[in-house]
N, C-alpha and C. Protein backbone atom coordinates (compact mmCIF):
# COMPACT_ATOMS: atom_id res chain seq x y z
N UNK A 1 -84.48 38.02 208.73
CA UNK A 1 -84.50 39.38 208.35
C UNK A 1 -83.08 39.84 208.07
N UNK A 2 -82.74 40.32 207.26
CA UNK A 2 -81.66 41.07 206.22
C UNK A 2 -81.48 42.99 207.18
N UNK A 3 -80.38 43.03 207.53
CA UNK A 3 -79.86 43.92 207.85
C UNK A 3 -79.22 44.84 206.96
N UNK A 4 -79.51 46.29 207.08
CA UNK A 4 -78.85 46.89 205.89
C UNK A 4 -77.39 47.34 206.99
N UNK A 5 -76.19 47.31 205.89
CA UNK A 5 -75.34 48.06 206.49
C UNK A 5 -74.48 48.60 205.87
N UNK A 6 -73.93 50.27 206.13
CA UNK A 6 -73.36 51.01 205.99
C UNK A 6 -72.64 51.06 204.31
N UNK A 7 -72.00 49.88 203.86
CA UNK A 7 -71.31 49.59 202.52
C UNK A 7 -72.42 48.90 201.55
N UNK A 8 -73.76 48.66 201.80
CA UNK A 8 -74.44 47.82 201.12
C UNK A 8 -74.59 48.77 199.49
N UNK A 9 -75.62 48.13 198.82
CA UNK A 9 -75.70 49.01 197.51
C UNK A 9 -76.71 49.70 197.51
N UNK A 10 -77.19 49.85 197.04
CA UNK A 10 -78.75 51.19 196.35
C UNK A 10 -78.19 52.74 195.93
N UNK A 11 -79.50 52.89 195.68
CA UNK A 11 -79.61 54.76 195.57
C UNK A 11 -80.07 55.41 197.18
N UNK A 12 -79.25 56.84 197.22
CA UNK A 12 -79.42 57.46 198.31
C UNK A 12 -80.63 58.23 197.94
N UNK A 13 -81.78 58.97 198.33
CA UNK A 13 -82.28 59.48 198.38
C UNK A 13 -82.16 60.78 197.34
N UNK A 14 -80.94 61.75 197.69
CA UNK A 14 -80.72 62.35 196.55
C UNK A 14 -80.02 61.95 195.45
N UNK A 15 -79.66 61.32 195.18
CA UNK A 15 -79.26 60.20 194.09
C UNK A 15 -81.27 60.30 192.95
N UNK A 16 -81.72 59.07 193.98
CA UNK A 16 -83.26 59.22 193.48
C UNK A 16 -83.81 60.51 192.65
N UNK A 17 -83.81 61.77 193.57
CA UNK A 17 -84.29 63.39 193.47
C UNK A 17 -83.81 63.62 192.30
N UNK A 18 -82.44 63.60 192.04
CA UNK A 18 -81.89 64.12 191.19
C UNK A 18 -81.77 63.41 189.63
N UNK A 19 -81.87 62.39 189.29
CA UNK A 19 -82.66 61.46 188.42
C UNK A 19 -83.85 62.03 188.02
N UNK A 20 -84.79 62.17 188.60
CA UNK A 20 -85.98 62.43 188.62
C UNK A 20 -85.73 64.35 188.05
N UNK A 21 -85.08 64.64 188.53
CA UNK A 21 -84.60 65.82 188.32
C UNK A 21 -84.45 66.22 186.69
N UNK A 22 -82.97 64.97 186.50
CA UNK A 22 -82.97 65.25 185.20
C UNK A 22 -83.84 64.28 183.80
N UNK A 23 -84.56 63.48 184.40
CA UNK A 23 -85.51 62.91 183.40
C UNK A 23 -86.57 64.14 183.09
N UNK A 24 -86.75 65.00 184.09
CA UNK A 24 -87.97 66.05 183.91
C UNK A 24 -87.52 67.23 183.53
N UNK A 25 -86.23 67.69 182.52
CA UNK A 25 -85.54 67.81 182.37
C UNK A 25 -85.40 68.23 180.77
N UNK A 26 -85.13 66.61 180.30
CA UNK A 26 -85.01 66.02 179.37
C UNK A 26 -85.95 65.59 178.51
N UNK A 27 -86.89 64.71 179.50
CA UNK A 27 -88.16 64.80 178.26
C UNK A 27 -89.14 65.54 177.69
N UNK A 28 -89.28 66.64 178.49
CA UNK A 28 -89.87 67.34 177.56
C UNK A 28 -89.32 68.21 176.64
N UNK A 29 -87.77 68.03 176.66
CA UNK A 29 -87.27 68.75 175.14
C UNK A 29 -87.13 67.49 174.36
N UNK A 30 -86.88 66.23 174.76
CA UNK A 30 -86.76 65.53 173.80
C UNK A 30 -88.02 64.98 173.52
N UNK A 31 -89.43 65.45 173.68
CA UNK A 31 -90.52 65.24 172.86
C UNK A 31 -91.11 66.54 172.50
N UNK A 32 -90.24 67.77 172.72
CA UNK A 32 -90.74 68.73 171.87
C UNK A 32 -89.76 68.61 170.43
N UNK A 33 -88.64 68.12 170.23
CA UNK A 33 -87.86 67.48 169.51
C UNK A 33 -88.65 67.07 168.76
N UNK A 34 -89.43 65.67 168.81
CA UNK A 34 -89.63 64.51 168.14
C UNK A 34 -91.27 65.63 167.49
N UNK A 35 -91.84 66.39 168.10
CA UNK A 35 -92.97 66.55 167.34
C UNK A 35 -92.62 67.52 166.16
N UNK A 36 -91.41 68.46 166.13
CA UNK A 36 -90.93 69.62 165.92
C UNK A 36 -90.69 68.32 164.32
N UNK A 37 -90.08 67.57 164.64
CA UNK A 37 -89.28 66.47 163.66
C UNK A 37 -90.63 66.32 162.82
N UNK A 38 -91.84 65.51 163.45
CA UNK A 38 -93.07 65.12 162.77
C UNK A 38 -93.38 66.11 161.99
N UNK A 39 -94.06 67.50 162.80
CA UNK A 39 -94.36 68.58 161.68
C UNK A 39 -93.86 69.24 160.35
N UNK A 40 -92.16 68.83 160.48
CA UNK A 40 -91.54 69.14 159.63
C UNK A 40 -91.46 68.29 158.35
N UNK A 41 -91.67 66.70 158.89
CA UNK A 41 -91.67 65.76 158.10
C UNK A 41 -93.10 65.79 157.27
N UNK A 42 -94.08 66.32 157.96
CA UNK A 42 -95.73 66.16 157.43
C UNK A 42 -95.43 67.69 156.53
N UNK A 43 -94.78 68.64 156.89
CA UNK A 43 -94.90 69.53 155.88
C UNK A 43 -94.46 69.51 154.18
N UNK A 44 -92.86 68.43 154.80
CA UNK A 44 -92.17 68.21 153.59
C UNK A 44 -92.98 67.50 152.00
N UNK A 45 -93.61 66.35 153.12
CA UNK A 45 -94.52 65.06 151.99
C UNK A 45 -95.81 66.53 151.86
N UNK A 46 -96.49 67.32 152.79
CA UNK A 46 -97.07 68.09 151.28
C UNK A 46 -96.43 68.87 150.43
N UNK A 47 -95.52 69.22 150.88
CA UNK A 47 -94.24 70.17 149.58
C UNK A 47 -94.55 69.27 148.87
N UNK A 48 -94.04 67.90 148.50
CA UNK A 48 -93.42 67.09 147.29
C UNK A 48 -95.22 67.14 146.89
N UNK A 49 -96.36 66.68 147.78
CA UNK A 49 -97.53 66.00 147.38
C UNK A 49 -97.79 67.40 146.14
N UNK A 50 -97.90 68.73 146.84
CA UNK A 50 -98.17 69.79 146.52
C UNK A 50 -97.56 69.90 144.47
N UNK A 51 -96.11 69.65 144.63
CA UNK A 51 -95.19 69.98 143.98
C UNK A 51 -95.47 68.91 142.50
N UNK A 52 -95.92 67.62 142.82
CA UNK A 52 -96.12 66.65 141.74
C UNK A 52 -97.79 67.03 141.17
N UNK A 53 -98.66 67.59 142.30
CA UNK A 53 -99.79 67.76 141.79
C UNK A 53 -99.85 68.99 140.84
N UNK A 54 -98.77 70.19 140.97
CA UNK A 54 -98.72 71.20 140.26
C UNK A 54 -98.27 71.07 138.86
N UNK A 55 -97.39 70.05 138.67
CA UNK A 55 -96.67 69.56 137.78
C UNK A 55 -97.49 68.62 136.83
N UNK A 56 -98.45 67.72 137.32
CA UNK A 56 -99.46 67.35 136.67
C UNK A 56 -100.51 67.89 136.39
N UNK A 57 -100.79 69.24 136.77
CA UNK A 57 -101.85 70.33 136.44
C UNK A 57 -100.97 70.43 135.09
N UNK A 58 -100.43 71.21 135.36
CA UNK A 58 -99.26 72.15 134.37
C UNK A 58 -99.66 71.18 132.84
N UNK A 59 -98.59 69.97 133.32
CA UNK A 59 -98.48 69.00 132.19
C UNK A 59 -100.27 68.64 131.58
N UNK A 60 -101.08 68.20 132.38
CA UNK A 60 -102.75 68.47 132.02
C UNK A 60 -103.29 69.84 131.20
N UNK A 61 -102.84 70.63 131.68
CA UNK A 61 -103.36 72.28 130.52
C UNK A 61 -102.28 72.48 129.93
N UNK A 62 -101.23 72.01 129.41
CA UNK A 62 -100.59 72.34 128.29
C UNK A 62 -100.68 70.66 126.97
N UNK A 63 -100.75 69.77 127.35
CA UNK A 63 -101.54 68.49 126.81
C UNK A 63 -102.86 69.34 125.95
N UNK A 64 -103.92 69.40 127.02
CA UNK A 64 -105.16 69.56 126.57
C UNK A 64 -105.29 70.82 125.64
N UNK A 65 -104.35 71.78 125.66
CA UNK A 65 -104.43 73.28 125.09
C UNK A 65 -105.07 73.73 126.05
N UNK A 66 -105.87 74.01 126.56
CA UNK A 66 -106.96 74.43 127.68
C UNK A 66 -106.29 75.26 128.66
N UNK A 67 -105.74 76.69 128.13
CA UNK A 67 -105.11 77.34 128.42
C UNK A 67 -105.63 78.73 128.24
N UNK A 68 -106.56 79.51 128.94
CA UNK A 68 -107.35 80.66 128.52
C UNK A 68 -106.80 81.93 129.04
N UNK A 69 -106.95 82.86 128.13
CA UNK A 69 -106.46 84.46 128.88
C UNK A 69 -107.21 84.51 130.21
N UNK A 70 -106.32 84.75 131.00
CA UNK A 70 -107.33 84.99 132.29
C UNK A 70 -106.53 83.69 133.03
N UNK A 71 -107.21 83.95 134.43
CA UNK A 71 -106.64 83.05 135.59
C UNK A 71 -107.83 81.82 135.04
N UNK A 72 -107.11 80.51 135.72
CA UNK A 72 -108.12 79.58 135.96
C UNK A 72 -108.14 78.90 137.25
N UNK A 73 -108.74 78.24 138.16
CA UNK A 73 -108.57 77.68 139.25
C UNK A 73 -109.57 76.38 139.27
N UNK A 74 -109.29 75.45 140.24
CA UNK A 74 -109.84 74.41 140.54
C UNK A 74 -109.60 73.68 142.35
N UNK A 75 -110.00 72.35 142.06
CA UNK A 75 -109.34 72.20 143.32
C UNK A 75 -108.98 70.19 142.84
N UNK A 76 -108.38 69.54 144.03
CA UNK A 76 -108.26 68.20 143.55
C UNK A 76 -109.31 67.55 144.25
N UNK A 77 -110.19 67.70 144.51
CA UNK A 77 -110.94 67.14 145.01
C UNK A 77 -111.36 65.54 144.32
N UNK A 78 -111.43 65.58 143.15
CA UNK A 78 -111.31 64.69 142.53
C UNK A 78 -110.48 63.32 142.29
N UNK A 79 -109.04 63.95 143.07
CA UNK A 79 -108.27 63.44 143.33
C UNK A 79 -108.08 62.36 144.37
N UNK A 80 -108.55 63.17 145.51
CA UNK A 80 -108.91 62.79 146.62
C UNK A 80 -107.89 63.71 147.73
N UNK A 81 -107.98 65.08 147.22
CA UNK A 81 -106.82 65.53 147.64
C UNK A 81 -107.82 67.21 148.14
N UNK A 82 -108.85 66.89 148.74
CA UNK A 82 -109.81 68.53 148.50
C UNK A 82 -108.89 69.71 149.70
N UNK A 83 -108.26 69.54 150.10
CA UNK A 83 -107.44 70.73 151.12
C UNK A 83 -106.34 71.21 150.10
N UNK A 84 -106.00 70.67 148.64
CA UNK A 84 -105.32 71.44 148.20
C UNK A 84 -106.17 71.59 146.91
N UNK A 85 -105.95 73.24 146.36
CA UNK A 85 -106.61 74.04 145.82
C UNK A 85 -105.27 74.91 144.48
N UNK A 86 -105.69 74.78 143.54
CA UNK A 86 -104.92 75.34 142.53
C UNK A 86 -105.18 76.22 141.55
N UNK A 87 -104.22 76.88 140.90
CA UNK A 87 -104.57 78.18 140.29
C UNK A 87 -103.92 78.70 139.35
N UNK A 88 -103.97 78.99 137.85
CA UNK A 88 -102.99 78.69 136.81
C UNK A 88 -103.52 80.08 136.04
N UNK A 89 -102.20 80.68 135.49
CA UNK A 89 -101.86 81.98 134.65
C UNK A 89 -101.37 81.74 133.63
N UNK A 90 -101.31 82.71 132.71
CA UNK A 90 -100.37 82.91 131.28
C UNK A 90 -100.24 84.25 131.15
N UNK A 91 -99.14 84.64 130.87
CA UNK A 91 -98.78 85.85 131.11
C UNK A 91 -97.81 86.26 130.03
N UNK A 92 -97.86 87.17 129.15
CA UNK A 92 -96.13 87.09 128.29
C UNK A 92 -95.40 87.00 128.92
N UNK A 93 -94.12 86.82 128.02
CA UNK A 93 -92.75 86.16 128.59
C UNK A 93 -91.90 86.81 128.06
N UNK A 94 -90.94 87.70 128.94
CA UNK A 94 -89.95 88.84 128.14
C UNK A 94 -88.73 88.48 129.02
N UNK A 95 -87.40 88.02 128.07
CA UNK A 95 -86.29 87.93 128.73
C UNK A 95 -85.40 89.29 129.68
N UNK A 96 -85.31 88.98 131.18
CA UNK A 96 -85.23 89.21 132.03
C UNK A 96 -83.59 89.82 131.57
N UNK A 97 -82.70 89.30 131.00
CA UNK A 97 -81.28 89.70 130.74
C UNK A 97 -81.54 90.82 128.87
N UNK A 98 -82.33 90.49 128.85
CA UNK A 98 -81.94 91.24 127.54
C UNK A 98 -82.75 92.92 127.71
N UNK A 99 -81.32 93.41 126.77
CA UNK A 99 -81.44 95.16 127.29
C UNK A 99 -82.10 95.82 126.63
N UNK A 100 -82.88 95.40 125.79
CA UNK A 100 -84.02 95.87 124.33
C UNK A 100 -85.25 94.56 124.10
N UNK A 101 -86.06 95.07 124.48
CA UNK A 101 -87.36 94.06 123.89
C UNK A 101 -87.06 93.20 122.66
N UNK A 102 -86.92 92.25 122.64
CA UNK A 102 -86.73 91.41 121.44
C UNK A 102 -87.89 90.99 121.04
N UNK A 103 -88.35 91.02 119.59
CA UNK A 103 -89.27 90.35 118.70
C UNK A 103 -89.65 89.26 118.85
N UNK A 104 -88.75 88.55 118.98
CA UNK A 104 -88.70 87.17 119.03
C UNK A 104 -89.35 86.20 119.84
N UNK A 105 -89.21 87.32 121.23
CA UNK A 105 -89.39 86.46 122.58
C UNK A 105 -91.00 87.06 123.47
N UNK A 106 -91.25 88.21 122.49
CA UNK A 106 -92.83 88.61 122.26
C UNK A 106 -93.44 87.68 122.12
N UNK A 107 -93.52 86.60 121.65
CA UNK A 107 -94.70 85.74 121.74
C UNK A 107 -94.63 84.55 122.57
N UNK A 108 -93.52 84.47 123.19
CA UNK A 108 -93.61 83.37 124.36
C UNK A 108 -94.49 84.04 125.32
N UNK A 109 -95.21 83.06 126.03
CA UNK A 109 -96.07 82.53 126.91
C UNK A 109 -95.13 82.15 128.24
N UNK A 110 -95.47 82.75 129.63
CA UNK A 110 -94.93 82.04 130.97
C UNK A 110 -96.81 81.38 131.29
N UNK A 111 -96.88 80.12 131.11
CA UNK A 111 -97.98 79.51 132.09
C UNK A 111 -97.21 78.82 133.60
N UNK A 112 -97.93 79.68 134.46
CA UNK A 112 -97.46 78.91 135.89
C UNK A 112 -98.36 78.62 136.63
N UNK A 113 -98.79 77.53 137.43
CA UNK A 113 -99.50 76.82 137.78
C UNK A 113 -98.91 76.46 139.52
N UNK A 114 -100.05 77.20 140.38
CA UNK A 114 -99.80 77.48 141.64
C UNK A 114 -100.76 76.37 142.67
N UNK A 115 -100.34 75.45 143.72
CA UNK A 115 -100.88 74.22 144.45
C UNK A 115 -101.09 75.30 145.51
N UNK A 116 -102.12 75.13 146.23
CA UNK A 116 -102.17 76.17 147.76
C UNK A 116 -102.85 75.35 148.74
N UNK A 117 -102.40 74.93 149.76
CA UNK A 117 -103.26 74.67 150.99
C UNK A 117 -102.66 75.08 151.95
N UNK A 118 -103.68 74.13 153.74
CA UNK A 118 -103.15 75.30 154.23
C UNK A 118 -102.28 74.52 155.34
N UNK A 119 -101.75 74.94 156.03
CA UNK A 119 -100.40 74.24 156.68
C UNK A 119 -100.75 74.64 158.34
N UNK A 120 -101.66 73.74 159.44
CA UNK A 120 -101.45 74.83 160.71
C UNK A 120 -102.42 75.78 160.55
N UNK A 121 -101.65 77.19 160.81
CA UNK A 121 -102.63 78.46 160.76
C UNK A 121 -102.22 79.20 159.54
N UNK A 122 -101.08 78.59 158.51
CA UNK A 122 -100.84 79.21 157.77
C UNK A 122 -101.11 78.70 156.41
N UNK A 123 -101.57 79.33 155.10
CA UNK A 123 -101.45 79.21 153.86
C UNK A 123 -100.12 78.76 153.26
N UNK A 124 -100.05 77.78 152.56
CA UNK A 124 -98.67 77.43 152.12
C UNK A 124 -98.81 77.25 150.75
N UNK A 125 -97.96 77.51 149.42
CA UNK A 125 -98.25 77.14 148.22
C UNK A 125 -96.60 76.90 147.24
N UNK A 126 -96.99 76.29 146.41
CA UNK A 126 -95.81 75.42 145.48
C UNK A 126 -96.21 76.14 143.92
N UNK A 127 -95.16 76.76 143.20
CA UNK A 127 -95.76 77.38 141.87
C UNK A 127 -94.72 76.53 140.78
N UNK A 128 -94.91 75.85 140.13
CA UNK A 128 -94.24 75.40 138.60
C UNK A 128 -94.94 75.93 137.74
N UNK A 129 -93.70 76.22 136.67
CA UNK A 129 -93.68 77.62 135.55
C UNK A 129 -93.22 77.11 134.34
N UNK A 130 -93.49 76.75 132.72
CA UNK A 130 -92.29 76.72 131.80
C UNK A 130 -93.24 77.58 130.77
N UNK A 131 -92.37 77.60 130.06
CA UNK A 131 -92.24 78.76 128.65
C UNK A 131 -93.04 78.13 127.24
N UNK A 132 -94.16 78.49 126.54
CA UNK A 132 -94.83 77.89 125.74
C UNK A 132 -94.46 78.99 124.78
N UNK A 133 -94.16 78.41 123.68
CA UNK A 133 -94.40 78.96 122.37
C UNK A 133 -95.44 78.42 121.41
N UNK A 134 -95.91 79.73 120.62
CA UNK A 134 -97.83 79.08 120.44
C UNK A 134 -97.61 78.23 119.07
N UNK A 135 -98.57 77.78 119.06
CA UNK A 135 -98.47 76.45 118.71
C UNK A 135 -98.90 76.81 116.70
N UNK A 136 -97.93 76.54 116.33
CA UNK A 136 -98.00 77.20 114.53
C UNK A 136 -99.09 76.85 114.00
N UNK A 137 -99.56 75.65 114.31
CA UNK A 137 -101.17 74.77 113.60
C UNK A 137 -102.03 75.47 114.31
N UNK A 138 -102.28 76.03 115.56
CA UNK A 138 -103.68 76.34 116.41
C UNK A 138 -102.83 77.43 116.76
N UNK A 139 -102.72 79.24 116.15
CA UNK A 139 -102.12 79.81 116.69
C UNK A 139 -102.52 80.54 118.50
N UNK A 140 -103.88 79.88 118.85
CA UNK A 140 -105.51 80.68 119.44
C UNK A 140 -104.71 79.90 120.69
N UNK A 141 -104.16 78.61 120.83
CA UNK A 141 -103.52 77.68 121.82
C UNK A 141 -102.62 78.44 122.24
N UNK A 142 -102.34 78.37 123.61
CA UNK A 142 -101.06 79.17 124.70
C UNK A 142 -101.02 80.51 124.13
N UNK A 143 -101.85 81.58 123.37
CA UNK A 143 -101.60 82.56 123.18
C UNK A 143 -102.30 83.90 124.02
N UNK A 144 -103.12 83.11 125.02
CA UNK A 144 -104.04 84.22 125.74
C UNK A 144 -105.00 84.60 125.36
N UNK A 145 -105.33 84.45 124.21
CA UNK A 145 -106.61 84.96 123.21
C UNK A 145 -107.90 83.80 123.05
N UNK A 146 -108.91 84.05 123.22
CA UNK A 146 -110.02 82.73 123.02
C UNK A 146 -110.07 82.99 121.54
């Protein structure tokens, strides 16, 4: 039998406590950390998912002409994507810097094309926008008019 004495090694008791102390401490900020990290990371990839699907709407109804006065909406279900839901406008387009209505810029078209799902407890959405001028052969295309 092994005698302990006075200079030997180990942990003292509060040595132990206080370990224990600060592991309980520590991990639960450093796994409120790591989930804080996840959610942020799962939000980002639907930003981009959101952001490429809007962009291929967009690029899809200005391709097809299929661009009508009035809102249009859908969803991707098709995709394989049914929690996000989309929603596309045309609206005139009047330059924002210029100090007199210009002629010119009367017949541009803003089509913007809005991705929406929902994030958590909250609604989240991604909008891409560009500028159509109507189309000289089919003037009825990007002009709002059926």
């Amino acid at each position: 039998m092994k005698h302990q004495h006075p200079g030997s090694q180990g942990f003292t008791l509060i040595e132990v406590l206080a370990a224990l102390l600060l592991i309980g401490i520590v991990l639960p900020v450093a796994m409120q950390g790591v989930s804080i990290a996840t959610r942020t990371a799962t939000l980002a990839r639907q930003k981009s998912e959101a952001a490429s699907m809007a962009q291929s709407k967009l690029n899809e109804l200005l391709a097809s002409g299929n661009v009508e006065s009035g809102p249009q909406a859908g969803d991707f279900a098709e995709d394989g994507a049914p929690e996000f839901s989309w929603k596309a406008t045309i609206d005139p387009w009047s330059d924002p810097n210029a100090l007199v209505a210009n002629s010119s810029t009367a017949t541009i078209n803003q089509i913007s094309v809005t991705v929406i799902w929902r994030f958590g407890t909250q609604d989240r959405s991604v909008m891409v926008s560009t500028l159509v001028y109507p189309n000289s052969n089919n003037p009825s295309v990007f002009s709002g008019s059926k």
